[in-house]
PDB file of N, CA and C in Angstrom:
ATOM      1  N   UNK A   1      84.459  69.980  40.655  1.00  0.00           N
ATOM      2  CA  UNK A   1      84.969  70.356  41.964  1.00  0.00           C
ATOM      3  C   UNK A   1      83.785  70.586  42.909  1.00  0.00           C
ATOM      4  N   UNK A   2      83.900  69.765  43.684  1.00  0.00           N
ATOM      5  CA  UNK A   2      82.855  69.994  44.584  1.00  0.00           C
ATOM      6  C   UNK A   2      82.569  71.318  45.623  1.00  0.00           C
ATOM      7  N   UNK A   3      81.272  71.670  45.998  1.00  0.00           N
ATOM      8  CA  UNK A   3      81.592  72.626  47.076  1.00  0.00           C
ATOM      9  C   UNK A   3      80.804  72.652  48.335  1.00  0.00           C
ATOM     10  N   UNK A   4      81.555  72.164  48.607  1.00  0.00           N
ATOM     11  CA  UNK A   4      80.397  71.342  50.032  1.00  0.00           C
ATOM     12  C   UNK A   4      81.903  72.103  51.254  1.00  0.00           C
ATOM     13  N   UNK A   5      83.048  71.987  50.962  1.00  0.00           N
ATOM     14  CA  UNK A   5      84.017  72.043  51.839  1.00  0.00           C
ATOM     15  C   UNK A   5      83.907  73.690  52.029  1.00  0.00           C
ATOM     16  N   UNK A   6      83.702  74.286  50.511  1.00  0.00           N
ATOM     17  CA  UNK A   6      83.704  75.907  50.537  1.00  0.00           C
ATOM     18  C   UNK A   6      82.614  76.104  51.492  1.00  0.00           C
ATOM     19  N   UNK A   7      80.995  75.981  51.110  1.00  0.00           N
ATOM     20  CA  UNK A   7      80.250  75.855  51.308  1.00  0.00           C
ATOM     21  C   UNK A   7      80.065  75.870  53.374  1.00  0.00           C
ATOM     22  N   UNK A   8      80.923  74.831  53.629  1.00  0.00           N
ATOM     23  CA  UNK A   8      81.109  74.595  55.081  1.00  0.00           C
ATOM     24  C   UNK A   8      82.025  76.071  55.868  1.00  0.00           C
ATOM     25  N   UNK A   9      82.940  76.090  55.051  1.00  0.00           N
ATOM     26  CA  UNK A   9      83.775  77.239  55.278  1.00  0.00           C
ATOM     27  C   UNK A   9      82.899  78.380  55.370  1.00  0.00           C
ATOM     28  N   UNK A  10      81.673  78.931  54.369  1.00  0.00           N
ATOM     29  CA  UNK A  10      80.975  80.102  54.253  1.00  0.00           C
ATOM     30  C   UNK A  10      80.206  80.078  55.466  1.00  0.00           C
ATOM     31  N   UNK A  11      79.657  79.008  56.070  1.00  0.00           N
ATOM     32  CA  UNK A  11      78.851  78.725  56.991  1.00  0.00           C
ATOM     33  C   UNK A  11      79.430  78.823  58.578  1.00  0.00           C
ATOM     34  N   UNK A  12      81.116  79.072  58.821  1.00  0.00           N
ATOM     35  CA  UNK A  12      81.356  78.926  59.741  1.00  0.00           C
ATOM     36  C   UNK A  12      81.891  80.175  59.906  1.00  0.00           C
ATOM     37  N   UNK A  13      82.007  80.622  58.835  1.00  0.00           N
ATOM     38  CA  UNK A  13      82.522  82.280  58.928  1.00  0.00           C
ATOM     39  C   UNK A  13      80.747  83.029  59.226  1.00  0.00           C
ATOM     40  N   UNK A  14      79.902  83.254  58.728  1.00  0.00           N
ATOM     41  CA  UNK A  14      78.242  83.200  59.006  1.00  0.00           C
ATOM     42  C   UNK A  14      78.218  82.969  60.238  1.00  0.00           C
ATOM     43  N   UNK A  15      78.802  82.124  61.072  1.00  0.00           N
ATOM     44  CA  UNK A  15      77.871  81.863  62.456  1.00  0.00           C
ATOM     45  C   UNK A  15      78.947  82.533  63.227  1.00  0.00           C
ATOM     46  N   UNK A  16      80.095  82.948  62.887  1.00  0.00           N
ATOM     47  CA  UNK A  16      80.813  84.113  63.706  1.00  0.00           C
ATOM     48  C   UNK A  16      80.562  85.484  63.325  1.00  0.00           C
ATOM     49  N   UNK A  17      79.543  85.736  62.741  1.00  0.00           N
ATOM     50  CA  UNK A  17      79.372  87.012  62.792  1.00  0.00           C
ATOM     51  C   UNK A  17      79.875  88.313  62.238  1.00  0.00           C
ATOM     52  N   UNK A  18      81.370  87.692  61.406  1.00  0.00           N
ATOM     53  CA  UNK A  18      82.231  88.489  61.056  1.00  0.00           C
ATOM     54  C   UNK A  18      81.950  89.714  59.700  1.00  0.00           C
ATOM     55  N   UNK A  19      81.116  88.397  58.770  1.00  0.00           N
ATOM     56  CA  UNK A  19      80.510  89.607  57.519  1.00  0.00           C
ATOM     57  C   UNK A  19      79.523  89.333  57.352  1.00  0.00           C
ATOM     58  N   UNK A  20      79.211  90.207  56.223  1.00  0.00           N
ATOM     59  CA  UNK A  20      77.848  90.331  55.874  1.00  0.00           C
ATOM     60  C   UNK A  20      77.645  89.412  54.496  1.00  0.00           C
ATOM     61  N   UNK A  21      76.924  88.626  53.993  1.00  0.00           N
ATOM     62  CA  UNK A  21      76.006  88.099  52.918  1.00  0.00           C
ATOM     63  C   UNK A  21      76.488  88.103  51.583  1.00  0.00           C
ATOM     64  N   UNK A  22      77.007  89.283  51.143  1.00  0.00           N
ATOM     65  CA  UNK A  22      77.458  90.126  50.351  1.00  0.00           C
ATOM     66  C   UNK A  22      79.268  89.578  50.261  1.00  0.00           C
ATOM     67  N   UNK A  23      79.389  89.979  51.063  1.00  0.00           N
ATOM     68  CA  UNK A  23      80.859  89.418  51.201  1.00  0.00           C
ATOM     69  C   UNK A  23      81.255  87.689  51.200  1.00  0.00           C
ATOM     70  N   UNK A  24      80.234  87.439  52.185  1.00  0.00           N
ATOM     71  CA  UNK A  24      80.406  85.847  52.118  1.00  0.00           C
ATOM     72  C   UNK A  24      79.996  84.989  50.893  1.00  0.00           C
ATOM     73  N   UNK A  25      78.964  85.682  50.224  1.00  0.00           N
ATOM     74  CA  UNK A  25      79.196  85.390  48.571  1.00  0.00           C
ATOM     75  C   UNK A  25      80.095  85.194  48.335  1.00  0.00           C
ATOM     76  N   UNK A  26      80.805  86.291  47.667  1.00  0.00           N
ATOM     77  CA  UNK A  26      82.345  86.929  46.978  1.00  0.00           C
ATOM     78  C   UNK A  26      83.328  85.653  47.358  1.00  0.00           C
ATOM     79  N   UNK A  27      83.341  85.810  49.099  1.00  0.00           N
ATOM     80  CA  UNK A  27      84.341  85.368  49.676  1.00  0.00           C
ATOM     81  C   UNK A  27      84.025  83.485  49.055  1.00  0.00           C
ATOM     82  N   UNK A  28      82.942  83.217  49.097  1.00  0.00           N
ATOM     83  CA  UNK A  28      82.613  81.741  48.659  1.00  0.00           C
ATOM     84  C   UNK A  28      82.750  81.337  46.834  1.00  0.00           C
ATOM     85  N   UNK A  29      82.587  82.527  46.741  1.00  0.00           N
ATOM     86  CA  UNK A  29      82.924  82.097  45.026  1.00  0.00           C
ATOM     87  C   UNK A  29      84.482  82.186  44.853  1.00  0.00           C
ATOM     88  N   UNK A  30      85.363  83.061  45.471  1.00  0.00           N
ATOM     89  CA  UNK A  30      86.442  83.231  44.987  1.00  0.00           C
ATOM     90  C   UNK A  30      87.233  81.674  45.940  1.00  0.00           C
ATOM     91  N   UNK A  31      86.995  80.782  46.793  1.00  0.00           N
ATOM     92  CA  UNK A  31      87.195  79.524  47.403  1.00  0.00           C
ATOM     93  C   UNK A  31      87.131  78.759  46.359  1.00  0.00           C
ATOM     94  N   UNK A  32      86.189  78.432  45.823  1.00  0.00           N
ATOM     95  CA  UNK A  32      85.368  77.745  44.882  1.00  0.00           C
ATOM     96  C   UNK A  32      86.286  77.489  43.927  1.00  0.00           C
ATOM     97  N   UNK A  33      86.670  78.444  42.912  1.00  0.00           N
ATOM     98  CA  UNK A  33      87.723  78.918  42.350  1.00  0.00           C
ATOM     99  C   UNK A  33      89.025  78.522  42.388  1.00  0.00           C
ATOM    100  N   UNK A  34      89.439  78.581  43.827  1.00  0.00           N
ATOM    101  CA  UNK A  34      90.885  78.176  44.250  1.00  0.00           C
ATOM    102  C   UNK A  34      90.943  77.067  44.558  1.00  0.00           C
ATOM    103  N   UNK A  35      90.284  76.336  45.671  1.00  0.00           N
ATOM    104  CA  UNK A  35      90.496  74.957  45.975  1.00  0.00           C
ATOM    105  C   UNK A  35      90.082  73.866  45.162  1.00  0.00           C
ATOM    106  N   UNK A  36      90.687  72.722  44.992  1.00  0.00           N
ATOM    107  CA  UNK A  36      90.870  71.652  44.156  1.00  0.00           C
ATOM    108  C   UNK A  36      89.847  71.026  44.957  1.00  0.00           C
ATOM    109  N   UNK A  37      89.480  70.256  44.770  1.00  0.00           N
ATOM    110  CA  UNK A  37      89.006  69.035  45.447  1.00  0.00           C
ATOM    111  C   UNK A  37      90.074  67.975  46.476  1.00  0.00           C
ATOM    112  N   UNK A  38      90.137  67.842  47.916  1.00  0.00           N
ATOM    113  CA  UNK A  38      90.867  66.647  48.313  1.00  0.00           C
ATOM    114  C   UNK A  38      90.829  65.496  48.191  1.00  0.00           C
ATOM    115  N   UNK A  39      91.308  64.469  48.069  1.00  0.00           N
ATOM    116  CA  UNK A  39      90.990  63.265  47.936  1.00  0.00           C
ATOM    117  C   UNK A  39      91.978  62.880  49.744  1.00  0.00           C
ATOM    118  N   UNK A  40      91.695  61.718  49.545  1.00  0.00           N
ATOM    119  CA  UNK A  40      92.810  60.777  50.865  1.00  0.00           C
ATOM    120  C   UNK A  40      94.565  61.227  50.792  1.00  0.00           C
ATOM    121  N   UNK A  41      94.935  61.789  51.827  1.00  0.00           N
ATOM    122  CA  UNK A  41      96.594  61.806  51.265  1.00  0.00           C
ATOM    123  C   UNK A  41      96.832  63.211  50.884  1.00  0.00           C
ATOM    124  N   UNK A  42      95.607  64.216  50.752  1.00  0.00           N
ATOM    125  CA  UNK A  42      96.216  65.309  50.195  1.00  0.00           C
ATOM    126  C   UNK A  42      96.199  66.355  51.272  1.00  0.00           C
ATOM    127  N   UNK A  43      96.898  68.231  50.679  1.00  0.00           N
ATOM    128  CA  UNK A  43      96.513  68.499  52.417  1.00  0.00           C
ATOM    129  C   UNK A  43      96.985  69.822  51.446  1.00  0.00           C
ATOM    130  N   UNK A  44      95.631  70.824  52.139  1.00  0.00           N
ATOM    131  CA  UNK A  44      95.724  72.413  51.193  1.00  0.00           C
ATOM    132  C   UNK A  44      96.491  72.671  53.501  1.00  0.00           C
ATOM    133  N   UNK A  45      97.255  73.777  52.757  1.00  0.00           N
ATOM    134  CA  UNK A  45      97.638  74.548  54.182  1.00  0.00           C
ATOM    135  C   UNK A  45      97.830  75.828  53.544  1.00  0.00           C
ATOM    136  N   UNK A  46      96.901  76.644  54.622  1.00  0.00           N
ATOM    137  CA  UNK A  46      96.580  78.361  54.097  1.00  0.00           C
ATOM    138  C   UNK A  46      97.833  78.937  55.520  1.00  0.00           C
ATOM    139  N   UNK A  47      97.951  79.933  54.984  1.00  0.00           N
ATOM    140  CA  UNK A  47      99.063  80.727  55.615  1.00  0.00           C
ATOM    141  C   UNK A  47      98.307  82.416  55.559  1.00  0.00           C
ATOM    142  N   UNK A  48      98.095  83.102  56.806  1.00  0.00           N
ATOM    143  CA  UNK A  48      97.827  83.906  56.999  1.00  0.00           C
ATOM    144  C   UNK A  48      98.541  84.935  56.826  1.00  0.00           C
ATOM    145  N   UNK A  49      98.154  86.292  55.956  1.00  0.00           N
ATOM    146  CA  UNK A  49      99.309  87.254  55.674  1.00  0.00           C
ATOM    147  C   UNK A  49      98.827  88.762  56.288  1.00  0.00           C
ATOM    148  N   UNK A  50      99.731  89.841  56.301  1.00  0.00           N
ATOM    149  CA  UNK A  50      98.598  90.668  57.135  1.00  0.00           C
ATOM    150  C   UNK A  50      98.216  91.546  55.881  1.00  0.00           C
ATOM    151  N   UNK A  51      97.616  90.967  54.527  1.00  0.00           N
ATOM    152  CA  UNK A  51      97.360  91.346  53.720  1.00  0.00           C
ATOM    153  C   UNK A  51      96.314  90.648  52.581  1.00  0.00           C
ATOM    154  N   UNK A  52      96.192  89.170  52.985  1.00  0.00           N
ATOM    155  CA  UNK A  52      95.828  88.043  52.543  1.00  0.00           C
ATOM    156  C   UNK A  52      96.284  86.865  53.217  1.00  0.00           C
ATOM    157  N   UNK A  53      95.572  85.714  52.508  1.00  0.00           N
ATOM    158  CA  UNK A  53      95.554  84.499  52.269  1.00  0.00           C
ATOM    159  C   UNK A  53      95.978  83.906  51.717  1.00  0.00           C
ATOM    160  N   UNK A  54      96.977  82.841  51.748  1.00  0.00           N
ATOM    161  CA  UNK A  54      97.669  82.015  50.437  1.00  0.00           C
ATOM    162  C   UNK A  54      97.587  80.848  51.015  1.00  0.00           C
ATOM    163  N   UNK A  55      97.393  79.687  49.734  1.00  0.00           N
ATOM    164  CA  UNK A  55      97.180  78.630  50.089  1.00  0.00           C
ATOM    165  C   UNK A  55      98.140  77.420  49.145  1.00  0.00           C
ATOM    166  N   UNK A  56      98.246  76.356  49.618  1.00  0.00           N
ATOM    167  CA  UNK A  56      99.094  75.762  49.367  1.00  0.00           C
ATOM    168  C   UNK A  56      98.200  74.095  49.178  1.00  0.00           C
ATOM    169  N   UNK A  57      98.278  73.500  48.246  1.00  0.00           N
ATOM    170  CA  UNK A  57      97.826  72.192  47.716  1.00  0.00           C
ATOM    171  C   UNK A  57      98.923  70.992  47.555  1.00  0.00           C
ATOM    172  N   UNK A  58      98.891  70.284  48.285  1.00  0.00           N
ATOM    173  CA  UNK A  58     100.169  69.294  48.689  1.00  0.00           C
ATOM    174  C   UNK A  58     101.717  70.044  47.890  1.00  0.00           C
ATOM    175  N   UNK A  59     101.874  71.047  48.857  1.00  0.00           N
ATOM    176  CA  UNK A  59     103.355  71.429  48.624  1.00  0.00           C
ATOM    177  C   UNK A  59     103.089  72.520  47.787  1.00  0.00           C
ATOM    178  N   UNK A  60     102.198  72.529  46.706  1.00  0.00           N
ATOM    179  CA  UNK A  60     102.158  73.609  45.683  1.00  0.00           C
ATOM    180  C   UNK A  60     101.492  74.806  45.725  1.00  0.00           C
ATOM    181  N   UNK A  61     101.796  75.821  45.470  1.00  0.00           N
ATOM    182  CA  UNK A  61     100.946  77.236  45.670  1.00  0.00           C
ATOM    183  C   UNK A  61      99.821  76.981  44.630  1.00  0.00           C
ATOM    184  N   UNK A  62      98.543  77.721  45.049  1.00  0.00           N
ATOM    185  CA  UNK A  62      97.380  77.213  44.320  1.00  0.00           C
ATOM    186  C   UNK A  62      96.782  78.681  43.946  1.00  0.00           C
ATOM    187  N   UNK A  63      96.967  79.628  45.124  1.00  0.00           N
ATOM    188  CA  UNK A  63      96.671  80.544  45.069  1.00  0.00           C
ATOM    189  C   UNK A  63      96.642  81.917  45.953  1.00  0.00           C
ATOM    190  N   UNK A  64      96.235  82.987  45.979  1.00  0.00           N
ATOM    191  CA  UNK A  64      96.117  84.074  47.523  1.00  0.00           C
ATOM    192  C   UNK A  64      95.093  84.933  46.786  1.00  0.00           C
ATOM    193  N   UNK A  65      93.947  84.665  48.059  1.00  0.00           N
ATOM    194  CA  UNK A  65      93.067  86.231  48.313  1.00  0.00           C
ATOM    195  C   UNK A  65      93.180  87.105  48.684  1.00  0.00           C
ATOM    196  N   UNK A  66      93.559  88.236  48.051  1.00  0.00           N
ATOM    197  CA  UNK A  66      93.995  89.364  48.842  1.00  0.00           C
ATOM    198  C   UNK A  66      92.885  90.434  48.951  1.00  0.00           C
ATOM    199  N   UNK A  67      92.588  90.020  50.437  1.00  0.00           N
ATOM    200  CA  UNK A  67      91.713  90.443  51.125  1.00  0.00           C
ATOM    201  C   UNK A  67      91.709  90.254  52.613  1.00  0.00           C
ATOM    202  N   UNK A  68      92.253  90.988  53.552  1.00  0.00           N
ATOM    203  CA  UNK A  68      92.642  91.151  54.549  1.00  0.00           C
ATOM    204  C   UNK A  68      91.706  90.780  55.851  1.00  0.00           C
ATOM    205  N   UNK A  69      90.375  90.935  55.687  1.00  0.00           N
ATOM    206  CA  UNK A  69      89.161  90.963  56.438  1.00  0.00           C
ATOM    207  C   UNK A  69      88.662  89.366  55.642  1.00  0.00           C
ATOM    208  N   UNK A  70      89.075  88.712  54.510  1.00  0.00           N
ATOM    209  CA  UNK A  70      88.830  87.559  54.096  1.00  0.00           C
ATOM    210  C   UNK A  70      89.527  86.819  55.695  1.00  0.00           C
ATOM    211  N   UNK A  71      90.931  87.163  54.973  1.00  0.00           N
ATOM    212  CA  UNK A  71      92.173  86.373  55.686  1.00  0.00           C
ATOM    213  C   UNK A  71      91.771  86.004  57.632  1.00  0.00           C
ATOM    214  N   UNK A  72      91.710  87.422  57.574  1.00  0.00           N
ATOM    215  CA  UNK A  72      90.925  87.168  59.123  1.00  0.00           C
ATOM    216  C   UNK A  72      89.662  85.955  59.585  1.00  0.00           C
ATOM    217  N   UNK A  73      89.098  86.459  58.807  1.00  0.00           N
ATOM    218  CA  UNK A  73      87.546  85.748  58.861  1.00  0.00           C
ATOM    219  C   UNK A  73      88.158  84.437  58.687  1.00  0.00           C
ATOM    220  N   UNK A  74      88.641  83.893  57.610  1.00  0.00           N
ATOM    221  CA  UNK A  74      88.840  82.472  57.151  1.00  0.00           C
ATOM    222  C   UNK A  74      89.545  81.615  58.185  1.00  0.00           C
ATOM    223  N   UNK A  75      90.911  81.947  58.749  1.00  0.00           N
ATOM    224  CA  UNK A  75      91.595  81.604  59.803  1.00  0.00           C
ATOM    225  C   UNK A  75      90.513  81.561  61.292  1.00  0.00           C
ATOM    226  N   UNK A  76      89.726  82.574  61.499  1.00  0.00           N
ATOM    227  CA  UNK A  76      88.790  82.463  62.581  1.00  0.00           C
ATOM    228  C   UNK A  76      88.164  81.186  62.960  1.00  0.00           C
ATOM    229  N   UNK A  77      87.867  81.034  61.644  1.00  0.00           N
ATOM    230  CA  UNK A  77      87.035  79.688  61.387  1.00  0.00           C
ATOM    231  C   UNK A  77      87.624  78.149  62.721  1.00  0.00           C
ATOM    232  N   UNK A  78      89.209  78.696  63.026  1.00  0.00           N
ATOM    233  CA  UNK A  78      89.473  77.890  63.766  1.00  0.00           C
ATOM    234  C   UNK A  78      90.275  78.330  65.113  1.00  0.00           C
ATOM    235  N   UNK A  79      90.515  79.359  64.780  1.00  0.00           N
ATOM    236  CA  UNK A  79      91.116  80.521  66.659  1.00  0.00           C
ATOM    237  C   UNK A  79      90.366  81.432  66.750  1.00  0.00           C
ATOM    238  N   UNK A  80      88.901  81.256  66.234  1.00  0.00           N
ATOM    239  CA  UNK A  80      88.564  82.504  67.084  1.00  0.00           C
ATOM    240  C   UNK A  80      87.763  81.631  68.445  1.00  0.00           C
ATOM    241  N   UNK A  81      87.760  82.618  69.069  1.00  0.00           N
ATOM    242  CA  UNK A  81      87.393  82.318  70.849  1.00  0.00           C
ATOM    243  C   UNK A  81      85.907  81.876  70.851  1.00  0.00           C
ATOM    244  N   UNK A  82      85.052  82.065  69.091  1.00  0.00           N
ATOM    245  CA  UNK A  82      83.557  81.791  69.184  1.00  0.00           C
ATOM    246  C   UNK A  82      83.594  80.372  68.388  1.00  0.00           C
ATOM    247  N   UNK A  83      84.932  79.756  68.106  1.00  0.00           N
ATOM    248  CA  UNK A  83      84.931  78.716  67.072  1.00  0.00           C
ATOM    249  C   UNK A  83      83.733  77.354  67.678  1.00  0.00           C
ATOM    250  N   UNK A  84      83.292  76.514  66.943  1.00  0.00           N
ATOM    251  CA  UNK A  84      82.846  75.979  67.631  1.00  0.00           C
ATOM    252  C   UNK A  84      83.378  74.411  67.723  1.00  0.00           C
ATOM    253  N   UNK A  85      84.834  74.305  67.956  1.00  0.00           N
ATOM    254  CA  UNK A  85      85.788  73.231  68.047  1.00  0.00           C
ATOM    255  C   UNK A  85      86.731  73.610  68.946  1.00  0.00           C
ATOM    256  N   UNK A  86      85.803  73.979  70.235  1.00  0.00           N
ATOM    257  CA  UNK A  86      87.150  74.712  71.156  1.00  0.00           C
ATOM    258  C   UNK A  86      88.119  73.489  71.256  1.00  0.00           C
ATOM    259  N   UNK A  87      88.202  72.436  71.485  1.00  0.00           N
ATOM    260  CA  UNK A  87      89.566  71.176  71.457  1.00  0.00           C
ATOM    261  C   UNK A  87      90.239  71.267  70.162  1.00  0.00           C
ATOM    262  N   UNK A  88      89.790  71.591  69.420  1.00  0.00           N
ATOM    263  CA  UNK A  88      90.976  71.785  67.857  1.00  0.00           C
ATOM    264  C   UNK A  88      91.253  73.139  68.213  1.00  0.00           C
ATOM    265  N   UNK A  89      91.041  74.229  68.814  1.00  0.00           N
ATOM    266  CA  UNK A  89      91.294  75.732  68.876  1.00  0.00           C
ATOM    267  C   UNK A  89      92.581  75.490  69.485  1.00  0.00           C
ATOM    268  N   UNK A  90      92.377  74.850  70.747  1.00  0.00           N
ATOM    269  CA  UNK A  90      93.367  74.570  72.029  1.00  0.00           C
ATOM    270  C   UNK A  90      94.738  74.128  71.580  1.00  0.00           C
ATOM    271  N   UNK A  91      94.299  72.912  70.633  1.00  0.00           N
ATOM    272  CA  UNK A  91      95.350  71.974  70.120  1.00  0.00           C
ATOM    273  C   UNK A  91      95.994  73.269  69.206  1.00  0.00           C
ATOM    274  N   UNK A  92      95.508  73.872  68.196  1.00  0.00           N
ATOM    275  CA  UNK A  92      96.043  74.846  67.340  1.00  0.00           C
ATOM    276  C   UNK A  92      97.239  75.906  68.111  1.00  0.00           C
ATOM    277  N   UNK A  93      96.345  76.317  69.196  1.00  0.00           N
ATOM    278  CA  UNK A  93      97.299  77.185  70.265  1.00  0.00           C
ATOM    279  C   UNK A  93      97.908  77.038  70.979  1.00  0.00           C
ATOM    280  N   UNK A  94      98.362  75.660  70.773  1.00  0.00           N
ATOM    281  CA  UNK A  94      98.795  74.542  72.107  1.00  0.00           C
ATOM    282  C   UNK A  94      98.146  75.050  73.282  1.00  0.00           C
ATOM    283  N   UNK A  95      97.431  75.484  73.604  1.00  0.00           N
ATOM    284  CA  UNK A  95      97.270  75.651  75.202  1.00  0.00           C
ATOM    285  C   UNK A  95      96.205  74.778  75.508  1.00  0.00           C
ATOM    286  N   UNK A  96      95.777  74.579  77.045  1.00  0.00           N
ATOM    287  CA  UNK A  96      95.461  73.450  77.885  1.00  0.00           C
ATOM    288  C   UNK A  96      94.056  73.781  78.041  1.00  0.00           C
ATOM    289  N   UNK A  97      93.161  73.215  78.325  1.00  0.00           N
ATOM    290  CA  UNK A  97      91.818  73.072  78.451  1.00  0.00           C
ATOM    291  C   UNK A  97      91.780  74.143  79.829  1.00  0.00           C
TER     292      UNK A  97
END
């Protein structure tokens, strides 16, 4: 299982500022762990809880971090206001440039 995708994920939570080193470890090993590898055709969709993270691998539950300040951080990665894909943020929130 590769980890280049986790890896990317640890790095975008890091440049928002949200945790510390320590955590983004943890938080990168316990990814690692959960996600499969994608190939073409496949599609993980995480669902935000106000308690955790759960994630879903074409249709199937794979797993949940329960970790609340994870959950935050991880989802940031693409609505927070520092993301750095404001046109995928927009599209996410439907709202207009």
């Amino acid at each position: 299982m590769p980890a280049v995708p986790t890896d990317a994920s640890v790095r975008e939570i890091r440049n928002l500022g949200v945790a510390d080193e320590a955590r983004l470890k943890g938080w990168g090993e316990q990814m690692v762990r959960l996600f499969p590898d994608v190939r073409p055709g496949d599609h993980i969709v995480g669902v935000q809880l106000p308690d955790a993270a759960r994630f879903f691998f074409n249709d199937r539950s794979i797993g949940t971090i329960d970790d609340p300040d994870f959950a935050r951080a991880f989802f940031a990665i693409w609505l927070d206001e520092r993301t750095h894909d404001q046109g995928l943020r927009r599209q996410l929130l439907g709202t207009s440039p």
